[in-house]
PDB file of N, CA and C in Angstrom:
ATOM      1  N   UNK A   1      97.707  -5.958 129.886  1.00  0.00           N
ATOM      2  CA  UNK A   1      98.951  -6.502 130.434  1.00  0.00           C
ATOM      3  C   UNK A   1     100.029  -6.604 129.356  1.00  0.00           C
ATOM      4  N   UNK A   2      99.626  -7.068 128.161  1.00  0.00           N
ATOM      5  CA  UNK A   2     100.654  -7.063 127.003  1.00  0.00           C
ATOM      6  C   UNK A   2     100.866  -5.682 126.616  1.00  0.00           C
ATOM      7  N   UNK A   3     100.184  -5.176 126.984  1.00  0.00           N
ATOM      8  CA  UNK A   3     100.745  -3.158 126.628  1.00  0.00           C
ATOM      9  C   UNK A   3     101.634  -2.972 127.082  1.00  0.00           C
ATOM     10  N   UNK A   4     101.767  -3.438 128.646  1.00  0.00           N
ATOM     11  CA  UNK A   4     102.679  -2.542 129.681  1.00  0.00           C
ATOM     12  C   UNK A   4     103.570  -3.330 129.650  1.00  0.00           C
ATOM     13  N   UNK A   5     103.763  -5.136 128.948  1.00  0.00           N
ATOM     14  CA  UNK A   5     105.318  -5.709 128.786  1.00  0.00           C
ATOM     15  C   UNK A   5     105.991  -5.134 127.626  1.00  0.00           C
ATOM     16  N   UNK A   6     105.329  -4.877 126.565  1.00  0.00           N
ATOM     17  CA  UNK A   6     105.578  -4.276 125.399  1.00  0.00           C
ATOM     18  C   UNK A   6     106.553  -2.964 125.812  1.00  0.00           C
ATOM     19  N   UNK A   7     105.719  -2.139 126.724  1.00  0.00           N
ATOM     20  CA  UNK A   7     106.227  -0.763 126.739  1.00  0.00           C
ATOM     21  C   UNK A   7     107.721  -0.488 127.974  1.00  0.00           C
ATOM     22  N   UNK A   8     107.564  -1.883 128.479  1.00  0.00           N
ATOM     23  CA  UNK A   8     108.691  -1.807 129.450  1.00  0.00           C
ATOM     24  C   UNK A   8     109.628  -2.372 128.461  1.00  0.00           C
ATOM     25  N   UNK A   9     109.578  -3.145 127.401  1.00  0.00           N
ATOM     26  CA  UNK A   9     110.611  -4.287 126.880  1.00  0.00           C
ATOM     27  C   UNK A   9     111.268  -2.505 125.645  1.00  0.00           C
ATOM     28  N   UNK A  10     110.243  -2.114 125.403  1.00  0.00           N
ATOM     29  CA  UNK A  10     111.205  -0.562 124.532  1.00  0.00           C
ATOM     30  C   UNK A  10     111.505   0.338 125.322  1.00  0.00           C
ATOM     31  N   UNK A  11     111.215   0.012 126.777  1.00  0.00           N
ATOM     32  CA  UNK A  11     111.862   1.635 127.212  1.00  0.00           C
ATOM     33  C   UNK A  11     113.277   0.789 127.759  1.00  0.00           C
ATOM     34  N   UNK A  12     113.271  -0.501 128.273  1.00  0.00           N
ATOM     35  CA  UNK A  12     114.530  -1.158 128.427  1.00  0.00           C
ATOM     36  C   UNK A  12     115.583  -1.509 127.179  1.00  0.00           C
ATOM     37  N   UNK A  13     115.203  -1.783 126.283  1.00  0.00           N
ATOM     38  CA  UNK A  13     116.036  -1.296 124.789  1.00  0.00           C
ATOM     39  C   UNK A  13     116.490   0.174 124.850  1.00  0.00           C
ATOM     40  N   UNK A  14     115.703   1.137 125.024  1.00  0.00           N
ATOM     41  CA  UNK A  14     116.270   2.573 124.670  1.00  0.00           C
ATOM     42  C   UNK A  14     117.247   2.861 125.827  1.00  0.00           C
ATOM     43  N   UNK A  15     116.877   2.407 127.036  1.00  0.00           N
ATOM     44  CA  UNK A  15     117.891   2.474 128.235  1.00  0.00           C
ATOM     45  C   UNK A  15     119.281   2.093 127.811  1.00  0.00           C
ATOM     46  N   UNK A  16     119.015   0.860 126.794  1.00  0.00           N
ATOM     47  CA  UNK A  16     120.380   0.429 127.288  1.00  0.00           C
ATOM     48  C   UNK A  16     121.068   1.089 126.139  1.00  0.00           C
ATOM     49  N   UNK A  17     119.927   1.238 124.867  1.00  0.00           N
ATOM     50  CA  UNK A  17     120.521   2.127 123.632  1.00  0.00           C
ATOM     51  C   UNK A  17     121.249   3.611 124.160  1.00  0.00           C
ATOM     52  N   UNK A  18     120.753   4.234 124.588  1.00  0.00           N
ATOM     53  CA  UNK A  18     120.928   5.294 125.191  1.00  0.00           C
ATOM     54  C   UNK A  18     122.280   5.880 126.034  1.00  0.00           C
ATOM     55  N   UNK A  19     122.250   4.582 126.903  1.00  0.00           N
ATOM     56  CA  UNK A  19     123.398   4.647 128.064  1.00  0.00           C
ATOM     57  C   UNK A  19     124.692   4.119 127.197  1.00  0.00           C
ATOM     58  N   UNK A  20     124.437   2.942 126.493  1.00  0.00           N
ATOM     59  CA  UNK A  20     125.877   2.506 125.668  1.00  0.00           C
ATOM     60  C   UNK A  20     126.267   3.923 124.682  1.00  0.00           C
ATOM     61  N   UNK A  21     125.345   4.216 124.049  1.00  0.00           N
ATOM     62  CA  UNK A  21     126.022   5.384 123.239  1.00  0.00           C
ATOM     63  C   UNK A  21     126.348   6.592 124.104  1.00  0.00           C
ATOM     64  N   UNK A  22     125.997   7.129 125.306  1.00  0.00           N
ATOM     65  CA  UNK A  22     126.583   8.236 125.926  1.00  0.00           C
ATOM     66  C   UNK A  22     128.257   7.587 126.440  1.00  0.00           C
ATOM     67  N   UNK A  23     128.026   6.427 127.169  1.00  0.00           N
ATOM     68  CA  UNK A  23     129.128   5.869 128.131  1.00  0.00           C
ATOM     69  C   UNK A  23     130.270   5.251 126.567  1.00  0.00           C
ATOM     70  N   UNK A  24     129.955   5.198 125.400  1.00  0.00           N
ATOM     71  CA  UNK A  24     130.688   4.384 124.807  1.00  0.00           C
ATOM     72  C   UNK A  24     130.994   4.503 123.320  1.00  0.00           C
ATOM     73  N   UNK A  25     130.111   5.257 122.900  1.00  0.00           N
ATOM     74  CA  UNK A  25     130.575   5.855 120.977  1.00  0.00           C
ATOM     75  C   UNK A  25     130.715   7.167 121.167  1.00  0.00           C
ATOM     76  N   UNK A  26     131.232   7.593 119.921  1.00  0.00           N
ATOM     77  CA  UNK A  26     131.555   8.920 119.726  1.00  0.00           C
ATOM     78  C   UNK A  26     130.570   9.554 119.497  1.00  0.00           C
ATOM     79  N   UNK A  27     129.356   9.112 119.120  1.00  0.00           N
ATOM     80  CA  UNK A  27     127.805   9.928 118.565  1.00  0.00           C
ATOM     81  C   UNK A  27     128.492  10.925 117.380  1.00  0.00           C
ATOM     82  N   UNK A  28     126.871  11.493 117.201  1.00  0.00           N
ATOM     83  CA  UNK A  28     127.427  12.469 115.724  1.00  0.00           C
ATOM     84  C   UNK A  28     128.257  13.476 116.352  1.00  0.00           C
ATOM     85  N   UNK A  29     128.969  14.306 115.193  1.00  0.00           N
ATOM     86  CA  UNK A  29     130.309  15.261 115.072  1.00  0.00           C
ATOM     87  C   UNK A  29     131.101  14.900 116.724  1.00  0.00           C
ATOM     88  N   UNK A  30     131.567  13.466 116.774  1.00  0.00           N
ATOM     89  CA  UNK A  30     132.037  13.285 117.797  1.00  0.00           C
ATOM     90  C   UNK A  30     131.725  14.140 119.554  1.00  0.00           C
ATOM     91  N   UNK A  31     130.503  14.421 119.187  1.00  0.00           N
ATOM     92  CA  UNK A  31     129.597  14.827 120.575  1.00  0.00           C
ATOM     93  C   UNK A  31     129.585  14.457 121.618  1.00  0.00           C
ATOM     94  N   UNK A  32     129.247  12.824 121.847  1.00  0.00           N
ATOM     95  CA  UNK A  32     129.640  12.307 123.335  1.00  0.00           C
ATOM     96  C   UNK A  32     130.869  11.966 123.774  1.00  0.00           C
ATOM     97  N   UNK A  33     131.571  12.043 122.795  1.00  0.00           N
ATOM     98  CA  UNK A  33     133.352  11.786 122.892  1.00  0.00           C
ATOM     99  C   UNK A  33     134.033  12.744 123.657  1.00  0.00           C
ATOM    100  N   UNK A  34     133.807  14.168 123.225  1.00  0.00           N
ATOM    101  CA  UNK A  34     133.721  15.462 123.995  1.00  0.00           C
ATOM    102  C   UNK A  34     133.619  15.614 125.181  1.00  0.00           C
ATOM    103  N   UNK A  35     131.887  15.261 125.424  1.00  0.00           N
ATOM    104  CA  UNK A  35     131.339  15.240 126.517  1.00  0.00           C
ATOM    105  C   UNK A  35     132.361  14.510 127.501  1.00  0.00           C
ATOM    106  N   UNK A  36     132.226  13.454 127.314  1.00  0.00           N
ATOM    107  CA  UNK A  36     133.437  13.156 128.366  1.00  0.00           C
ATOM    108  C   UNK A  36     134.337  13.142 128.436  1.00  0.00           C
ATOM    109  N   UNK A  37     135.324  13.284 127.208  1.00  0.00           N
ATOM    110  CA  UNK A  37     137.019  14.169 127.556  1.00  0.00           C
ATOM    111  C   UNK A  37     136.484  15.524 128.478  1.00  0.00           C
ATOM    112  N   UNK A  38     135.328  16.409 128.752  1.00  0.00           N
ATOM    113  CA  UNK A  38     135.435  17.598 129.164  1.00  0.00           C
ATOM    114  C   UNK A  38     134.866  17.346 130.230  1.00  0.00           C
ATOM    115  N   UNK A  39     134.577  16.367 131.080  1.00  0.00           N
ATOM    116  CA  UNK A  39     134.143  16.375 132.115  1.00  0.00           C
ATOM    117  C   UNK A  39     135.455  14.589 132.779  1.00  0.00           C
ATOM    118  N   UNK A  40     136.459  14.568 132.148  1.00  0.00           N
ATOM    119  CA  UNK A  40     137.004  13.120 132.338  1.00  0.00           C
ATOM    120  C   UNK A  40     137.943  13.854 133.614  1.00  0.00           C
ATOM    121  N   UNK A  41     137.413  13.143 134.968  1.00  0.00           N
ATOM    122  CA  UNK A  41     138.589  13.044 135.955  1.00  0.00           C
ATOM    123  C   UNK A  41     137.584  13.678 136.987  1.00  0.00           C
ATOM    124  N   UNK A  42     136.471  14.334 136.671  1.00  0.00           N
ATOM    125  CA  UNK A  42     135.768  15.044 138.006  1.00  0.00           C
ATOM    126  C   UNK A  42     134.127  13.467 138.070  1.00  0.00           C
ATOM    127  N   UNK A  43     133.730  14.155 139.036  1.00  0.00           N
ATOM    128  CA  UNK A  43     132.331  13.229 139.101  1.00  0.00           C
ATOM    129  C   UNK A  43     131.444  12.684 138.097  1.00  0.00           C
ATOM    130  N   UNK A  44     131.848  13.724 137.090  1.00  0.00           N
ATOM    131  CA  UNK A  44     130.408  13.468 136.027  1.00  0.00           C
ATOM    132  C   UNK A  44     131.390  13.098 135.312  1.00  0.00           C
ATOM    133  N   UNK A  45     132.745  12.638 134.941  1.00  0.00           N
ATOM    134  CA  UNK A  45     133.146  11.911 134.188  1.00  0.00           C
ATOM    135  C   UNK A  45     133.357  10.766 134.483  1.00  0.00           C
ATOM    136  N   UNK A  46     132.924  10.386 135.679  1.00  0.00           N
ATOM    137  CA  UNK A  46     132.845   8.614 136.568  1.00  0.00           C
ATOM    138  C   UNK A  46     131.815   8.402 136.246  1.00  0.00           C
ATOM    139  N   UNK A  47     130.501   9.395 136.132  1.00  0.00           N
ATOM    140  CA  UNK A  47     129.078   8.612 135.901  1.00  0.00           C
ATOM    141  C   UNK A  47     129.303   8.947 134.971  1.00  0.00           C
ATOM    142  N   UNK A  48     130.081   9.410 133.315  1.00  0.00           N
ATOM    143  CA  UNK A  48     129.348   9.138 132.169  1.00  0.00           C
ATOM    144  C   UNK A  48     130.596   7.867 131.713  1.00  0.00           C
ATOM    145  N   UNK A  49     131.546   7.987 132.395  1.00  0.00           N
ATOM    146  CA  UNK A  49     132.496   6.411 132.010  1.00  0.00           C
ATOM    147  C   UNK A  49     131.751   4.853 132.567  1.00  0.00           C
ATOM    148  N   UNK A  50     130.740   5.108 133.529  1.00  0.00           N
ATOM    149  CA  UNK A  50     130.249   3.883 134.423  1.00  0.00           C
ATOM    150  C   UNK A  50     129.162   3.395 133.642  1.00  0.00           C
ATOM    151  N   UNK A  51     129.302   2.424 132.923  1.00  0.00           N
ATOM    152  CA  UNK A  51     127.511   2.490 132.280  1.00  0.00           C
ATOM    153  C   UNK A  51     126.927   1.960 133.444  1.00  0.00           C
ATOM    154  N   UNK A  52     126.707   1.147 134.439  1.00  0.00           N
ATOM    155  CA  UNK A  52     125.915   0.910 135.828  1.00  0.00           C
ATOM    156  C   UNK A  52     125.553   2.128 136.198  1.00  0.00           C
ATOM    157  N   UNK A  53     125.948   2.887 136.509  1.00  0.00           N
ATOM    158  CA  UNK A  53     125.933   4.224 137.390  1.00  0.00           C
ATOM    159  C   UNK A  53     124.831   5.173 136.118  1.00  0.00           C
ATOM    160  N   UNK A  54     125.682   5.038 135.175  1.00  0.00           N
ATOM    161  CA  UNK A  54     124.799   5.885 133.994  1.00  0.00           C
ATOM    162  C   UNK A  54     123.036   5.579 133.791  1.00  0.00           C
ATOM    163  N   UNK A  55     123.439   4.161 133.440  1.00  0.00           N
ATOM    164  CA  UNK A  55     121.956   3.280 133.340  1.00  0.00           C
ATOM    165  C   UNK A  55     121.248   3.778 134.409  1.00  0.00           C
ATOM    166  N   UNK A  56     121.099   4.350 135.506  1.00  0.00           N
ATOM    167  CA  UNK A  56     120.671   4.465 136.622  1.00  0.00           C
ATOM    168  C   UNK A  56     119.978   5.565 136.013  1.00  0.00           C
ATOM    169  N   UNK A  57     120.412   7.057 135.755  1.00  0.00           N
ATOM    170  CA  UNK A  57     120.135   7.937 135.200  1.00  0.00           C
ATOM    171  C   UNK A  57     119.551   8.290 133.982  1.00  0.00           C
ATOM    172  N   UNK A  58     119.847   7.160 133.138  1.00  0.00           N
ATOM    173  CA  UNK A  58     119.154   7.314 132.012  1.00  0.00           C
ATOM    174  C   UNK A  58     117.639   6.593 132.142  1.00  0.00           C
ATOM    175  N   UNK A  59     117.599   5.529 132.708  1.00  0.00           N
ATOM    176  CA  UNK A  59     116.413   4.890 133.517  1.00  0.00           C
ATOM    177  C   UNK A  59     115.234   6.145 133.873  1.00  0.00           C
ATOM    178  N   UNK A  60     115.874   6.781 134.505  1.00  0.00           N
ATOM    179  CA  UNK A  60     114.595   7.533 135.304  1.00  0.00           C
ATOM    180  C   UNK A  60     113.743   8.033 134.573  1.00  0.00           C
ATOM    181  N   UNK A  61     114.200   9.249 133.469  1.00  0.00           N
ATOM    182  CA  UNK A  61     113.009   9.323 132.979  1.00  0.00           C
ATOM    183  C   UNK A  61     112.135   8.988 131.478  1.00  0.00           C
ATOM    184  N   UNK A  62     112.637   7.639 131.777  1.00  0.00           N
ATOM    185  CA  UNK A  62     111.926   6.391 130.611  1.00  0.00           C
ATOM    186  C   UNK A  62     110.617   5.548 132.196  1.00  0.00           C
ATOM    187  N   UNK A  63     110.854   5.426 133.253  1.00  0.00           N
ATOM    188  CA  UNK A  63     110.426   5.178 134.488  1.00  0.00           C
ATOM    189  C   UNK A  63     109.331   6.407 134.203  1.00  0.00           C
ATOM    190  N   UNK A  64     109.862   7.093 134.793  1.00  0.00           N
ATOM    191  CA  UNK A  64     109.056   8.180 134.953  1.00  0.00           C
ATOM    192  C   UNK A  64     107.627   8.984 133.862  1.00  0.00           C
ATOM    193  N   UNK A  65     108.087   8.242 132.381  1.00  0.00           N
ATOM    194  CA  UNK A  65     107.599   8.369 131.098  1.00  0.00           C
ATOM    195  C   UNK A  65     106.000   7.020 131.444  1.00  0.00           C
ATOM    196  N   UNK A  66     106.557   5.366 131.721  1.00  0.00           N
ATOM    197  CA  UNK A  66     105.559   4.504 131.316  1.00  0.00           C
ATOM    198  C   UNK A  66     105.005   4.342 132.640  1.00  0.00           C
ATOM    199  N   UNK A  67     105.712   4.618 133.988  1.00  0.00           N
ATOM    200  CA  UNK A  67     105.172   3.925 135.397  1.00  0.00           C
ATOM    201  C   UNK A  67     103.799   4.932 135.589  1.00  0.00           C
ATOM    202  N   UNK A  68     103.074   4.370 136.665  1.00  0.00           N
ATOM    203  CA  UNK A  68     101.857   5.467 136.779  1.00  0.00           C
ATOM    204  C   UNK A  68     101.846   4.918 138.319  1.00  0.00           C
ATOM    205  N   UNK A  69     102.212   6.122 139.003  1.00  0.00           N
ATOM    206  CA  UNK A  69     102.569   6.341 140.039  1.00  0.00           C
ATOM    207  C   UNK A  69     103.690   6.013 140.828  1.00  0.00           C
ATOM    208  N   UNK A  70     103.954   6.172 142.157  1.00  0.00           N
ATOM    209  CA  UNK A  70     105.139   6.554 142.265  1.00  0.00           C
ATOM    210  C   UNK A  70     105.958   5.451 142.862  1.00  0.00           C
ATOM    211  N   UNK A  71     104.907   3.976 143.218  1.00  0.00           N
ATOM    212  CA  UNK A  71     105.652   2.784 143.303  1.00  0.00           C
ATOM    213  C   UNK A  71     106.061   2.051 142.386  1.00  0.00           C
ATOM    214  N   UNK A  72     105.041   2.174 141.357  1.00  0.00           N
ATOM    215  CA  UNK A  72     105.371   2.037 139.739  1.00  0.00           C
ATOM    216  C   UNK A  72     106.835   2.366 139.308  1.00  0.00           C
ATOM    217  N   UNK A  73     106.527   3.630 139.265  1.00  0.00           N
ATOM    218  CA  UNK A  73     107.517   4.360 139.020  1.00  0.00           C
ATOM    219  C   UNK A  73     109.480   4.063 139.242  1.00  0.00           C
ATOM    220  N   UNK A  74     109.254   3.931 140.793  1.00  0.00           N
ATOM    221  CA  UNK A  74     110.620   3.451 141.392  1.00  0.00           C
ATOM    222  C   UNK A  74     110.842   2.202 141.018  1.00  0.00           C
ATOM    223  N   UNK A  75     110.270   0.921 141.121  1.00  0.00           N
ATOM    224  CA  UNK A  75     110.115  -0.206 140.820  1.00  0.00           C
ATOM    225  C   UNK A  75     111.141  -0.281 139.141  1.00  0.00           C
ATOM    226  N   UNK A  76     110.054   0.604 138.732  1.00  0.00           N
ATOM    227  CA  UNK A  76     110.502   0.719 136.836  1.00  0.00           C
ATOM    228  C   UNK A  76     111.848   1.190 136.556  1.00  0.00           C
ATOM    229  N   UNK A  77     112.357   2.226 137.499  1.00  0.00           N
ATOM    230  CA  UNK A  77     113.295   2.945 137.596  1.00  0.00           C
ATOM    231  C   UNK A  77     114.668   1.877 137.809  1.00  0.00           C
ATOM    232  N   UNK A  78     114.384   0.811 138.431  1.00  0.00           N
ATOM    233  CA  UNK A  78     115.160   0.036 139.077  1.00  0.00           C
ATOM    234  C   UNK A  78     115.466  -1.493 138.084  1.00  0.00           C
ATOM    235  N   UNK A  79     114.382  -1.211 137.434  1.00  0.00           N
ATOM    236  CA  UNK A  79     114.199  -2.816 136.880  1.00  0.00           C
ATOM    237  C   UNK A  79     114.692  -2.169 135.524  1.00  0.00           C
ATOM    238  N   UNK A  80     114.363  -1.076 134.882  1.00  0.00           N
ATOM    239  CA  UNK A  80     115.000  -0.529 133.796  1.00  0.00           C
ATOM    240  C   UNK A  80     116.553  -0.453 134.072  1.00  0.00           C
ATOM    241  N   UNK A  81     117.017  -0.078 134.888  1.00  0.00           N
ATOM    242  CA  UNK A  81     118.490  -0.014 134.608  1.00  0.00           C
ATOM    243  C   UNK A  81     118.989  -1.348 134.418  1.00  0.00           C
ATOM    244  N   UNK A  82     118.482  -2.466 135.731  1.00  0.00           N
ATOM    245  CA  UNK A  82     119.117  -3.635 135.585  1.00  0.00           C
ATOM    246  C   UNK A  82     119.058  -4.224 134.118  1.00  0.00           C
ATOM    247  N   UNK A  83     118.018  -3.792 133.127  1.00  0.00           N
ATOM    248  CA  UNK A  83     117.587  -4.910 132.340  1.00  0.00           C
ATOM    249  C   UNK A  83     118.883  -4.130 131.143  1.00  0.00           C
ATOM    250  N   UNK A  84     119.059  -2.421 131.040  1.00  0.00           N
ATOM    251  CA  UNK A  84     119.901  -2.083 130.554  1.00  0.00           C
ATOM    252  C   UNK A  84     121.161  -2.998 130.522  1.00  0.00           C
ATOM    253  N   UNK A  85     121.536  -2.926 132.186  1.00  0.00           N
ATOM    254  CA  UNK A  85     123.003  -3.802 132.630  1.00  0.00           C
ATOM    255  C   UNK A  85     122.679  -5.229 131.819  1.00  0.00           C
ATOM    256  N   UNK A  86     121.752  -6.149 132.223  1.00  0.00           N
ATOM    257  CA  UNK A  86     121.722  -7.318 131.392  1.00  0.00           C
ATOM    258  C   UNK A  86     121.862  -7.305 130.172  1.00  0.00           C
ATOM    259  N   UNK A  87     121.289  -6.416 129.418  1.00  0.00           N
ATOM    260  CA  UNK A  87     122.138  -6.730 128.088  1.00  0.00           C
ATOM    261  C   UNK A  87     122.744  -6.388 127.665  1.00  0.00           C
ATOM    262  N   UNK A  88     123.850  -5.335 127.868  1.00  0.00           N
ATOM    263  CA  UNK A  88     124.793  -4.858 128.434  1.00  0.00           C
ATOM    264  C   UNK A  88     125.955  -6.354 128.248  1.00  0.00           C
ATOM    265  N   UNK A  89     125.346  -6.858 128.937  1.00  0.00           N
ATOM    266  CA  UNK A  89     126.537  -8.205 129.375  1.00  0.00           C
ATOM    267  C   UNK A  89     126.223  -8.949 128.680  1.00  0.00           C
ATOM    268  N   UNK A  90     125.258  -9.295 127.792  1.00  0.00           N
ATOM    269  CA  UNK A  90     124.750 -10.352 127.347  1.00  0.00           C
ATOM    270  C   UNK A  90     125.352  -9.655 125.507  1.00  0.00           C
ATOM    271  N   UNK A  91     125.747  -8.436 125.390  1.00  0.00           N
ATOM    272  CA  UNK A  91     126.533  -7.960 124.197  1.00  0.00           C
ATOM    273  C   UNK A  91     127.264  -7.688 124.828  1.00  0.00           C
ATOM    274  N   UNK A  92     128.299  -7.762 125.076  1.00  0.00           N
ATOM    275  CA  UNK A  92     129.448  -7.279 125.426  1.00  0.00           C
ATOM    276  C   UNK A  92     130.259  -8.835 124.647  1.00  0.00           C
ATOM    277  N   UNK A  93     132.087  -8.150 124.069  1.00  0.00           N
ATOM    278  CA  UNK A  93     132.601  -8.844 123.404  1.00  0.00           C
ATOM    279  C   UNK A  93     132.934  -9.814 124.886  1.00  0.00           C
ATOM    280  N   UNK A  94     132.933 -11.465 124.446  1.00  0.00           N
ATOM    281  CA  UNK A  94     133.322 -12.124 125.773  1.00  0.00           C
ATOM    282  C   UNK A  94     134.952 -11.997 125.771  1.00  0.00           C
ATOM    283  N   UNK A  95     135.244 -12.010 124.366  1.00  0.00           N
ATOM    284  CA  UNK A  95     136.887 -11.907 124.730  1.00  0.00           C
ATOM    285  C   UNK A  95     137.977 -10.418 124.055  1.00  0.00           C
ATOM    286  N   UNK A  96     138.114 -10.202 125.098  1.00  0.00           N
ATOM    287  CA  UNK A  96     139.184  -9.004 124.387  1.00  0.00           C
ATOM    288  C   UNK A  96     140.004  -9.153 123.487  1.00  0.00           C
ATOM    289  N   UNK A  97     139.983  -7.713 122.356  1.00  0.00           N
ATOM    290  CA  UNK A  97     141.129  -7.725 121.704  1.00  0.00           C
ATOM    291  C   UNK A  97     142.350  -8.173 122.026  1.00  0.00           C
ATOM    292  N   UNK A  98     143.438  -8.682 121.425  1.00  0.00           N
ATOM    293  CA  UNK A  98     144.620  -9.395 121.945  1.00  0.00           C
ATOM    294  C   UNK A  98     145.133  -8.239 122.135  1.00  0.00           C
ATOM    295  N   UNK A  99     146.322  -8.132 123.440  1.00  0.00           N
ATOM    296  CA  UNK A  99     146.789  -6.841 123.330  1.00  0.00           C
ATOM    297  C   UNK A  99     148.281  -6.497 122.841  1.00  0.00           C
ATOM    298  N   UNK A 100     148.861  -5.564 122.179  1.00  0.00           N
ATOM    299  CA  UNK A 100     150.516  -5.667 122.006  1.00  0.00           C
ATOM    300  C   UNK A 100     150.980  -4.428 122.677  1.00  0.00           C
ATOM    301  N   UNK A 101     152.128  -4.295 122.327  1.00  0.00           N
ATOM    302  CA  UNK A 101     153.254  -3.237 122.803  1.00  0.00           C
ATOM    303  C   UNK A 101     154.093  -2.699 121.525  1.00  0.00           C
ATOM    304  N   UNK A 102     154.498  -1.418 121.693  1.00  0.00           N
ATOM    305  CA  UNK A 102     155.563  -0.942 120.612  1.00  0.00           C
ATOM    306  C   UNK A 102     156.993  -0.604 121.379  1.00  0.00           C
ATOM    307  N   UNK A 103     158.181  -1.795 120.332  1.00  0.00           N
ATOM    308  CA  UNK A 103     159.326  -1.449 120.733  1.00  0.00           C
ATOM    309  C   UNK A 103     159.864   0.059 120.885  1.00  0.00           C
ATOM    310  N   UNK A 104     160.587   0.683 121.556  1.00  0.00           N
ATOM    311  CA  UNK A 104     161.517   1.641 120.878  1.00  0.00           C
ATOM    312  C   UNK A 104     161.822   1.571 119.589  1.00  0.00           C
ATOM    313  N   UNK A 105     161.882   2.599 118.808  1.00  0.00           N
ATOM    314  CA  UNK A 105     162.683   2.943 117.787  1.00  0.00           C
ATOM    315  C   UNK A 105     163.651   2.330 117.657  1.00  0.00           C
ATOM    316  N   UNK A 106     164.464   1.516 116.803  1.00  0.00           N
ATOM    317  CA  UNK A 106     165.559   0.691 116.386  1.00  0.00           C
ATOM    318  C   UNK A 106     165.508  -0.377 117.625  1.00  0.00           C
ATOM    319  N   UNK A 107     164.933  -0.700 118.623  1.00  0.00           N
ATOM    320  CA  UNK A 107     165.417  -2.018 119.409  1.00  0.00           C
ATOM    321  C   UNK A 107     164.762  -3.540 118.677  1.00  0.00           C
ATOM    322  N   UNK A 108     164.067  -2.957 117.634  1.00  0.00           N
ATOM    323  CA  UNK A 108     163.721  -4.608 117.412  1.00  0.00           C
ATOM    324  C   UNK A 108     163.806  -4.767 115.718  1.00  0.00           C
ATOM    325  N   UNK A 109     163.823  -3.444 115.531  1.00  0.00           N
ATOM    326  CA  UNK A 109     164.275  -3.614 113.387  1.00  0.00           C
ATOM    327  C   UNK A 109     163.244  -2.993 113.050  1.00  0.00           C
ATOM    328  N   UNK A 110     162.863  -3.349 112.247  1.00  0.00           N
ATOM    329  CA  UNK A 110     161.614  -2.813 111.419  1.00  0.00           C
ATOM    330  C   UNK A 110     160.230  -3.197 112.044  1.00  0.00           C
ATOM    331  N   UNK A 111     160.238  -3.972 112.500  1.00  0.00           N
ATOM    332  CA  UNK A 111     158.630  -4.411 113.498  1.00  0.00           C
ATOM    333  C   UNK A 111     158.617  -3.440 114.562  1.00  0.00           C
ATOM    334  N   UNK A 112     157.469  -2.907 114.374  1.00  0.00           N
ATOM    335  CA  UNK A 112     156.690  -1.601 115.074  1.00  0.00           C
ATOM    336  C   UNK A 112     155.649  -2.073 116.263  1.00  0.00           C
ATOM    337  N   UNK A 113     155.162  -3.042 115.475  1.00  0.00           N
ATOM    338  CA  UNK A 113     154.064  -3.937 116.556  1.00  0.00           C
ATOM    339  C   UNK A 113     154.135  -5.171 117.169  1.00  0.00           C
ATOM    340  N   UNK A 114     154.592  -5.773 117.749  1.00  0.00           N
ATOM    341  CA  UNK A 114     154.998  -6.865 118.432  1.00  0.00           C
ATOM    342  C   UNK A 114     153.604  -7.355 118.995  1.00  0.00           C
ATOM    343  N   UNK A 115     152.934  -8.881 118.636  1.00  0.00           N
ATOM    344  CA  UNK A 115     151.941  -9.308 119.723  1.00  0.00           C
ATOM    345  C   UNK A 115     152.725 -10.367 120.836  1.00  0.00           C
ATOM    346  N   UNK A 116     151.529 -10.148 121.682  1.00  0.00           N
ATOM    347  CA  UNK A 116     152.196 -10.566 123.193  1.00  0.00           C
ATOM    348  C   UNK A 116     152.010 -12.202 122.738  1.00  0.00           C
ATOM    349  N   UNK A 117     151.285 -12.367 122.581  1.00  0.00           N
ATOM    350  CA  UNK A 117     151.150 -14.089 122.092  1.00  0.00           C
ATOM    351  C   UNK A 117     151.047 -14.106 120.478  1.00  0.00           C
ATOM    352  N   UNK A 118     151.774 -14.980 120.314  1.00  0.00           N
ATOM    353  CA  UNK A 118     151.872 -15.699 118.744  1.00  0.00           C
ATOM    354  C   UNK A 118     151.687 -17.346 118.671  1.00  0.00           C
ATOM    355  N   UNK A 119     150.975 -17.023 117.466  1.00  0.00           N
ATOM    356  CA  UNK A 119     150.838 -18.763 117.095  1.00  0.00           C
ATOM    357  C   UNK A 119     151.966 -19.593 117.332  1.00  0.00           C
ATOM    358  N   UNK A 120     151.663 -20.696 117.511  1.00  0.00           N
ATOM    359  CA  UNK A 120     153.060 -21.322 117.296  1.00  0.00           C
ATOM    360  C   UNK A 120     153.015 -22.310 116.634  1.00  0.00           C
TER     361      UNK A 120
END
């Protein structure tokens, strides 16, 4: 029984390893960056921008790798993505970068970057 939590708890790490770096870094010689500028605007650039949708796919055959048989299997398929999505959310930054805007050229002087909120 501790085999098969073991082996679900690394194939749910690699899921989610897996899916964040396709859906979200550049990978080496900017490879997955590519990948989806060259597929960005048709179907397969919604499932490689979606990590939910992705996780789904990358799931299967890590499922398909530890389950043994085919209720196994689906079960694993299903519980692997979610556990992807959970930590997923459980790293994810809680608060966004602050965001700014750039004036026109000469409308504000020499400041290029303006933030939307400032200390006060």
């Amino acid at each position: 029984m501790a085999d098969r939590l073991y082996l679900f708890g690394l194939a749910a790490l690699g899921v989610w390893r897996v899916t964040y770096m396709v859906s979200s870094e550049d990978g080496p010689w900017a490879c997955f960056l590519r990948l989806r500028q060259a597929v960005d605007g048709s179907t397969g650039g919604n499932l490689l921008s979606c990590f939910y949708c992705l996780s789904l796919w990358v799931a299967m055959p890590f499922a398909l790798a530890i389950g043994a048989g085919v209720r196994e299997r689906l079960l694993l398929w299903l519980a692997l993505s979610a556990a992807a999505i959970l930590l997923e959310r459980l790293t994810a930054r809680s608060t966004p970068a602050a965001p700014y805007f750039e004036h026109p050229a000469g409308d504000e002087g020499d400041r290029d970057h303006v933030m939307l909120r400032q200390d006060q």
